[in-house]
C-alpha atoms as a PDB file:
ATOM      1  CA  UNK A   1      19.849   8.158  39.883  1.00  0.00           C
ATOM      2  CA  UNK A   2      17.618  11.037  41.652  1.00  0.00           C
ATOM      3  CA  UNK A   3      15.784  10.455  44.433  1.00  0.00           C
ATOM      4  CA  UNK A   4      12.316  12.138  45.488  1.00  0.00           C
ATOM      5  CA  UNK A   5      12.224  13.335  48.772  1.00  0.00           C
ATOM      6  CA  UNK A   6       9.060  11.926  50.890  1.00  0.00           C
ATOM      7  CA  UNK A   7       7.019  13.706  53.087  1.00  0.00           C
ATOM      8  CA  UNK A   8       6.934  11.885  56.478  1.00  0.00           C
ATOM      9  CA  UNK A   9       3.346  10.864  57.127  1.00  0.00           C
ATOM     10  CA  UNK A  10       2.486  12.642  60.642  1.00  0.00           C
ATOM     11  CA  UNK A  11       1.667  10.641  63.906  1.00  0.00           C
ATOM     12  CA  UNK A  12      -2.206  10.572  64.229  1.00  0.00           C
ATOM     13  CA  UNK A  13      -3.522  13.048  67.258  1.00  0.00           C
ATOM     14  CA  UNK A  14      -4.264  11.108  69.936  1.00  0.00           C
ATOM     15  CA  UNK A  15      -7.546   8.834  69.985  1.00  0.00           C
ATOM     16  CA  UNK A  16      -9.024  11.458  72.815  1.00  0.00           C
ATOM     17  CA  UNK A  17      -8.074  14.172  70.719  1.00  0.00           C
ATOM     18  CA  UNK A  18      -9.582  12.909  67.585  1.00  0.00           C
ATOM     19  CA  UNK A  19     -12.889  11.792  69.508  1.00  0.00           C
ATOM     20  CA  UNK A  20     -13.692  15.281  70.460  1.00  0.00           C
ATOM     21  CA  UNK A  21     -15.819  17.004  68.204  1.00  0.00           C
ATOM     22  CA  UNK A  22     -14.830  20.667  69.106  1.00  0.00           C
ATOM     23  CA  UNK A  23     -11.264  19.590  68.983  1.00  0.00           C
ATOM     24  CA  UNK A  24     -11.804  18.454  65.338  1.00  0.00           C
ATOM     25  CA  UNK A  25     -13.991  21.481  64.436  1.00  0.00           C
ATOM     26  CA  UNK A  26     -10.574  23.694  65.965  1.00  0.00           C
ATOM     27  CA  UNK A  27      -8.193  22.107  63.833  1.00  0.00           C
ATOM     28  CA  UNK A  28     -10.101  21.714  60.851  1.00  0.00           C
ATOM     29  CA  UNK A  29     -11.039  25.823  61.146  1.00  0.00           C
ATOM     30  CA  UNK A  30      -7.320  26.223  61.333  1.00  0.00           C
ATOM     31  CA  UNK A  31      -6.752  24.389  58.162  1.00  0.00           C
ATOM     32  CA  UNK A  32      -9.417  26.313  56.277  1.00  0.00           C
ATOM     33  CA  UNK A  33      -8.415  29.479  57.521  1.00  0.00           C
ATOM     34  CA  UNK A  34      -5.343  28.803  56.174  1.00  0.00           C
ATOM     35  CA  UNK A  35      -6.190  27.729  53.051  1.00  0.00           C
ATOM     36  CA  UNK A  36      -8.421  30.789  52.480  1.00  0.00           C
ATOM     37  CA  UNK A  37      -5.644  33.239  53.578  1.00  0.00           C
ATOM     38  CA  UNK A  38      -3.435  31.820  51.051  1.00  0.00           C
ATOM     39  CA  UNK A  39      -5.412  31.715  47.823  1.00  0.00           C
ATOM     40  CA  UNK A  40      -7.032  35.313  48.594  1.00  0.00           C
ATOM     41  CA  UNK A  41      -3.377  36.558  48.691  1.00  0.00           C
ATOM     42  CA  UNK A  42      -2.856  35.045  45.410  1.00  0.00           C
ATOM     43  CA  UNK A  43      -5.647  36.942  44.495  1.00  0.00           C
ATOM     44  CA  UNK A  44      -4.721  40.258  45.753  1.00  0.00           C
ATOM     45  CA  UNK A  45      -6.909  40.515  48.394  1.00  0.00           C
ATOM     46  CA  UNK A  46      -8.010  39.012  51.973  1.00  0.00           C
ATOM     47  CA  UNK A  47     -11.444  36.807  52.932  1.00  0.00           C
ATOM     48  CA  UNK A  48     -11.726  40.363  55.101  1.00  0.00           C
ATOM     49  CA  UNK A  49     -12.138  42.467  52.011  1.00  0.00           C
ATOM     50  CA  UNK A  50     -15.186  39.423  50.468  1.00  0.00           C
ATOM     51  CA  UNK A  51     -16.681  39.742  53.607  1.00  0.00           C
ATOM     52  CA  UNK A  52     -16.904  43.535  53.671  1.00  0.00           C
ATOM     53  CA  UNK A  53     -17.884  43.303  49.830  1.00  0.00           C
ATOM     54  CA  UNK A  54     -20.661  40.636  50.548  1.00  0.00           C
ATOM     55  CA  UNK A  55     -22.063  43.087  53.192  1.00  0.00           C
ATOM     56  CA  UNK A  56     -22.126  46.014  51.255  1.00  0.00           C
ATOM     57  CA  UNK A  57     -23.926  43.826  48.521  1.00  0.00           C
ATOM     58  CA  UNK A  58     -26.806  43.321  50.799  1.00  0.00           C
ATOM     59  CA  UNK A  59     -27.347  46.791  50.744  1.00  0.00           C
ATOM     60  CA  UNK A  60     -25.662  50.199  48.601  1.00  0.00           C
ATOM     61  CA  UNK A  61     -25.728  52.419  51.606  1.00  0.00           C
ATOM     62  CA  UNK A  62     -23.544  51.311  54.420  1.00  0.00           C
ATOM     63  CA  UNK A  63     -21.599  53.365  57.229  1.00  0.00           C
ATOM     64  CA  UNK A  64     -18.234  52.223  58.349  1.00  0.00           C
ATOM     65  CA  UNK A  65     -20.041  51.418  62.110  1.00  0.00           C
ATOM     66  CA  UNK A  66     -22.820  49.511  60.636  1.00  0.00           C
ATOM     67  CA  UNK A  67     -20.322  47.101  58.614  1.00  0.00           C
ATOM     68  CA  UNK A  68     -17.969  46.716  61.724  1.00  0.00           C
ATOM     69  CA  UNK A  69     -20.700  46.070  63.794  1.00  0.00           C
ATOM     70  CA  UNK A  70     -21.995  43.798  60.826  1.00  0.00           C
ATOM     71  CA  UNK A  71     -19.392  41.459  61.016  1.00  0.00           C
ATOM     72  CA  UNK A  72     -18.086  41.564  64.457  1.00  0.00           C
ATOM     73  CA  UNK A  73     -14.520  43.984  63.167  1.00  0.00           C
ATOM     74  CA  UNK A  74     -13.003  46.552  65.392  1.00  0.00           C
ATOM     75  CA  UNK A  75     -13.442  49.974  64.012  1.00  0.00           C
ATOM     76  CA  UNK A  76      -9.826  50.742  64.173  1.00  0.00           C
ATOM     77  CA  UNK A  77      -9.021  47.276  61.927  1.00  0.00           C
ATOM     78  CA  UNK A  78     -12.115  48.116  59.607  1.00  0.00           C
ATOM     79  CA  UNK A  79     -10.437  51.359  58.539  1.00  0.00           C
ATOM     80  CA  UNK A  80      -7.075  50.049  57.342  1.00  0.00           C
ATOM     81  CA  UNK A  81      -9.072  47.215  55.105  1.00  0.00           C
ATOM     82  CA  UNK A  82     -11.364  50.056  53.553  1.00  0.00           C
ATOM     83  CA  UNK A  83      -8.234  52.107  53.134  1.00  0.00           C
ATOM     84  CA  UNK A  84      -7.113  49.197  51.057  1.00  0.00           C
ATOM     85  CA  UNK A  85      -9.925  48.728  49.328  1.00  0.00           C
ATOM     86  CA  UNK A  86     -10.497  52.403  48.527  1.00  0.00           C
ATOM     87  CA  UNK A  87      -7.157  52.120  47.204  1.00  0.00           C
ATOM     88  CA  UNK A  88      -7.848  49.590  44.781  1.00  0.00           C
ATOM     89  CA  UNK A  89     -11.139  51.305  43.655  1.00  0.00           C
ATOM     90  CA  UNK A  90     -13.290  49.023  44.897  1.00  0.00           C
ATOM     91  CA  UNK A  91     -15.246  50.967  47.071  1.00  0.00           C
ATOM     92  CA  UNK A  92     -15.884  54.827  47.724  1.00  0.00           C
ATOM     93  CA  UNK A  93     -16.386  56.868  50.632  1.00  0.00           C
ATOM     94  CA  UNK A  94     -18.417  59.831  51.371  1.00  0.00           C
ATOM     95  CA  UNK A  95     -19.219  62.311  54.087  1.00  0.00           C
ATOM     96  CA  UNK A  96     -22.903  61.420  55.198  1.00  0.00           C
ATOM     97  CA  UNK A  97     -24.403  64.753  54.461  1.00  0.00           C
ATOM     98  CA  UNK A  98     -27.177  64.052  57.476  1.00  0.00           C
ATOM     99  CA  UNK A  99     -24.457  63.187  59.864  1.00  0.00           C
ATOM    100  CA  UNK A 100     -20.780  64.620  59.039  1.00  0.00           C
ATOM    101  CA  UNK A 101     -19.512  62.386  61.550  1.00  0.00           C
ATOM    102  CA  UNK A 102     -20.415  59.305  59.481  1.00  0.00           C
ATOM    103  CA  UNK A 103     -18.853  57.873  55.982  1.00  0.00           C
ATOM    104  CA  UNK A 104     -20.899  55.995  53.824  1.00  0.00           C
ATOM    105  CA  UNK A 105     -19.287  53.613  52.099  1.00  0.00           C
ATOM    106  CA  UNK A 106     -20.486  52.193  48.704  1.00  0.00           C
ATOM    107  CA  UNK A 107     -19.361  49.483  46.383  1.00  0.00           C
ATOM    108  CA  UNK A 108     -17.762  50.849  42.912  1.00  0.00           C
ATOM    109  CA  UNK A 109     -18.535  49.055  39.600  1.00  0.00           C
ATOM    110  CA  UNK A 110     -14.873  47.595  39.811  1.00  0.00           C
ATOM    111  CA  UNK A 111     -16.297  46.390  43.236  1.00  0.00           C
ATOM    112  CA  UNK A 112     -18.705  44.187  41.782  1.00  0.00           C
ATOM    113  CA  UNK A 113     -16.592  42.538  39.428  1.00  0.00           C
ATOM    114  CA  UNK A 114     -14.377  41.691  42.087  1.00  0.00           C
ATOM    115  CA  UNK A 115     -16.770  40.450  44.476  1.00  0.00           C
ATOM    116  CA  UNK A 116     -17.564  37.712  41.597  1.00  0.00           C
ATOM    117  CA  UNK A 117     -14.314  36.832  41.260  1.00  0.00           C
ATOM    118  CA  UNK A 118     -14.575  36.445  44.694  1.00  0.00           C
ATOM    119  CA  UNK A 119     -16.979  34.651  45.051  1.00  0.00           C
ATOM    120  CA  UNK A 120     -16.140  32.158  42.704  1.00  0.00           C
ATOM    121  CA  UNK A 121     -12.891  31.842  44.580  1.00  0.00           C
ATOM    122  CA  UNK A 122     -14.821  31.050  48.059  1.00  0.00           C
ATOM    123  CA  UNK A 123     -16.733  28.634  46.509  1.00  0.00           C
ATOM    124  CA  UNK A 124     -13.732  26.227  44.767  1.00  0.00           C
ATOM    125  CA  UNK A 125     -12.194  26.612  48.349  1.00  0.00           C
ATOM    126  CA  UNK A 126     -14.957  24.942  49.792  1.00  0.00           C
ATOM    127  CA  UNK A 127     -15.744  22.582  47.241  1.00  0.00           C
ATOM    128  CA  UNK A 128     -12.240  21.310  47.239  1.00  0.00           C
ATOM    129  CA  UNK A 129     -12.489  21.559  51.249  1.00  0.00           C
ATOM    130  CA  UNK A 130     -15.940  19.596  51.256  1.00  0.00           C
ATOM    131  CA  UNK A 131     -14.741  17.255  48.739  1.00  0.00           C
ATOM    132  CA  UNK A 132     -15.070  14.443  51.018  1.00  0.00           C
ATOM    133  CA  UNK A 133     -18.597  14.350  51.228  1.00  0.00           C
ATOM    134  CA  UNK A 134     -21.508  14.112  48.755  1.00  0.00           C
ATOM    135  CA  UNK A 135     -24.002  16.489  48.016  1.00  0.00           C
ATOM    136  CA  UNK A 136     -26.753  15.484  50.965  1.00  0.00           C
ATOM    137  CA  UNK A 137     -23.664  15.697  53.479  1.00  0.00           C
ATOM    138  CA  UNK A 138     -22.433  18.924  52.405  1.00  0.00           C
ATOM    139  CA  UNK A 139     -25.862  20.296  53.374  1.00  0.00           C
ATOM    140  CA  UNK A 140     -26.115  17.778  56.275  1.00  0.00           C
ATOM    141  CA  UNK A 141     -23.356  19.292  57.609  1.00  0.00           C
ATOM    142  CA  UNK A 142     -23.789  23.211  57.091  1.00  0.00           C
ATOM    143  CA  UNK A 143     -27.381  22.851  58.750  1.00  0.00           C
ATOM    144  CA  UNK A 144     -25.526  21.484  61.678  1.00  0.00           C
ATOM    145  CA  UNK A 145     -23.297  24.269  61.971  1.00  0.00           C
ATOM    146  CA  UNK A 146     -25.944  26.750  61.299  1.00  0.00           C
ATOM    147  CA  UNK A 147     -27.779  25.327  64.405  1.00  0.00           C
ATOM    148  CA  UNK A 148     -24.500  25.944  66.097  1.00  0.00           C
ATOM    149  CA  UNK A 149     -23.770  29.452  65.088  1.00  0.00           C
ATOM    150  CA  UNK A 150     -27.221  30.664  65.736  1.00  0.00           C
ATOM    151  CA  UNK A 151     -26.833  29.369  69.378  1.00  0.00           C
ATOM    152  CA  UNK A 152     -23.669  30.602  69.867  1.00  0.00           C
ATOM    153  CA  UNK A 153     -22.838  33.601  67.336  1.00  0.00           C
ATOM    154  CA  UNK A 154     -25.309  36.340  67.329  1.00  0.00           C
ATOM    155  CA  UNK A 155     -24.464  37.546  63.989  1.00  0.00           C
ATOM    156  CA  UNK A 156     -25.848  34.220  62.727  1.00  0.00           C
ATOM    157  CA  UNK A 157     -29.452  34.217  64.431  1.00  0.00           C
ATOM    158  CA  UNK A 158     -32.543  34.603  62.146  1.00  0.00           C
ATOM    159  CA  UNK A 159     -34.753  37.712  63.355  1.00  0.00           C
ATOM    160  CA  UNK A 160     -37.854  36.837  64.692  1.00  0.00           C
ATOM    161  CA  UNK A 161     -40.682  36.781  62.458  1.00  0.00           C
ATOM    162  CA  UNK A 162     -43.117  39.746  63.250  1.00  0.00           C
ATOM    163  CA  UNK A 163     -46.507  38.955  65.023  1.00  0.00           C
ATOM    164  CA  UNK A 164     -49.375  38.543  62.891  1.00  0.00           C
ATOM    165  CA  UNK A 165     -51.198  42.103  62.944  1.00  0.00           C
ATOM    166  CA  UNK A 166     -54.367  41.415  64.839  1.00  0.00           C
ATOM    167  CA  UNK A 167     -57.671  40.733  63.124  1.00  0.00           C
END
């Protein structure tokens, strides 16, 4: 006769602990950041390397100090990750022929297809995340932390809307 070995159900975090909502938002961005790092390396590739796709998505023409700056990455850390994506031919740098000093960076063909494959990963990761909670929570809850980040995570503020041109 075999026996299955059981995994020990963990002791609950204490009740002060699990009453705290920043506590719970810690934890829980441990888990997903966990989760994320672990089915990107499956794929090949890092949620560093999305998020430096998704940017150069937004626009062709990028320079290494614009997407570092973009997303908050020291320069030095930025370099190594488009090393690696250079290496995979997912990107291509140039000399900026304005400024020699500067490398624009653009997104290769291969690129794109990545970044969909991509994509498509990040978004099973957070459905199977989310899957707690219904459709109306799931946007409950991102417009919560969107109010959050904008307060507290420059990067996430909306620009101000212009001033009417006067009449």
């Amino acid at each position: 006769m075999t026996q299955t070995a059981t995994q020990p159900i963990p002791q609950r975090f204490p009740e002060e602990l699990v009453s705290s909502a920043l506590f719970l938002l810690k934890r829980l961005g441990m888990t997903a950041k966990e989760q994320s790092f672990d089915a990107y390396e499956e794929a090949g590739l890092h949620p560093y390397h999305h998020a430096i796709l998704a940017v150069l998505d937004e626009g062709s023409r990028e320079t290494q100090g614009a997407i570092a700056d973009t997303l908050g990455y020291d320069k030095g850390q930025l370099v190594g990750l488009l090393d690696e994506l250079e290496e995979a031919r997912l990107i291509e740098r140039r000399r900026d022929p304005a400024d020699r000093r500067r490398q624009i960076v653009r997104m290769t063909p291969e690129g794109r297809k990545t970044l969909e494959r991509l994509r498509r990963l990040s978004q099973r990761l957070e459905n199977e995340f989310l899957a707690a909670l219904d459709e109306g929570e799931r946007r409950e809850l991102h417009s919560l932390l969107l109010k959050l980040a904008e307060q507290h995570l420059p990067n996430c503020r909306m620009a101000p809307a212009p001033a009417p041109a006067p009449a």
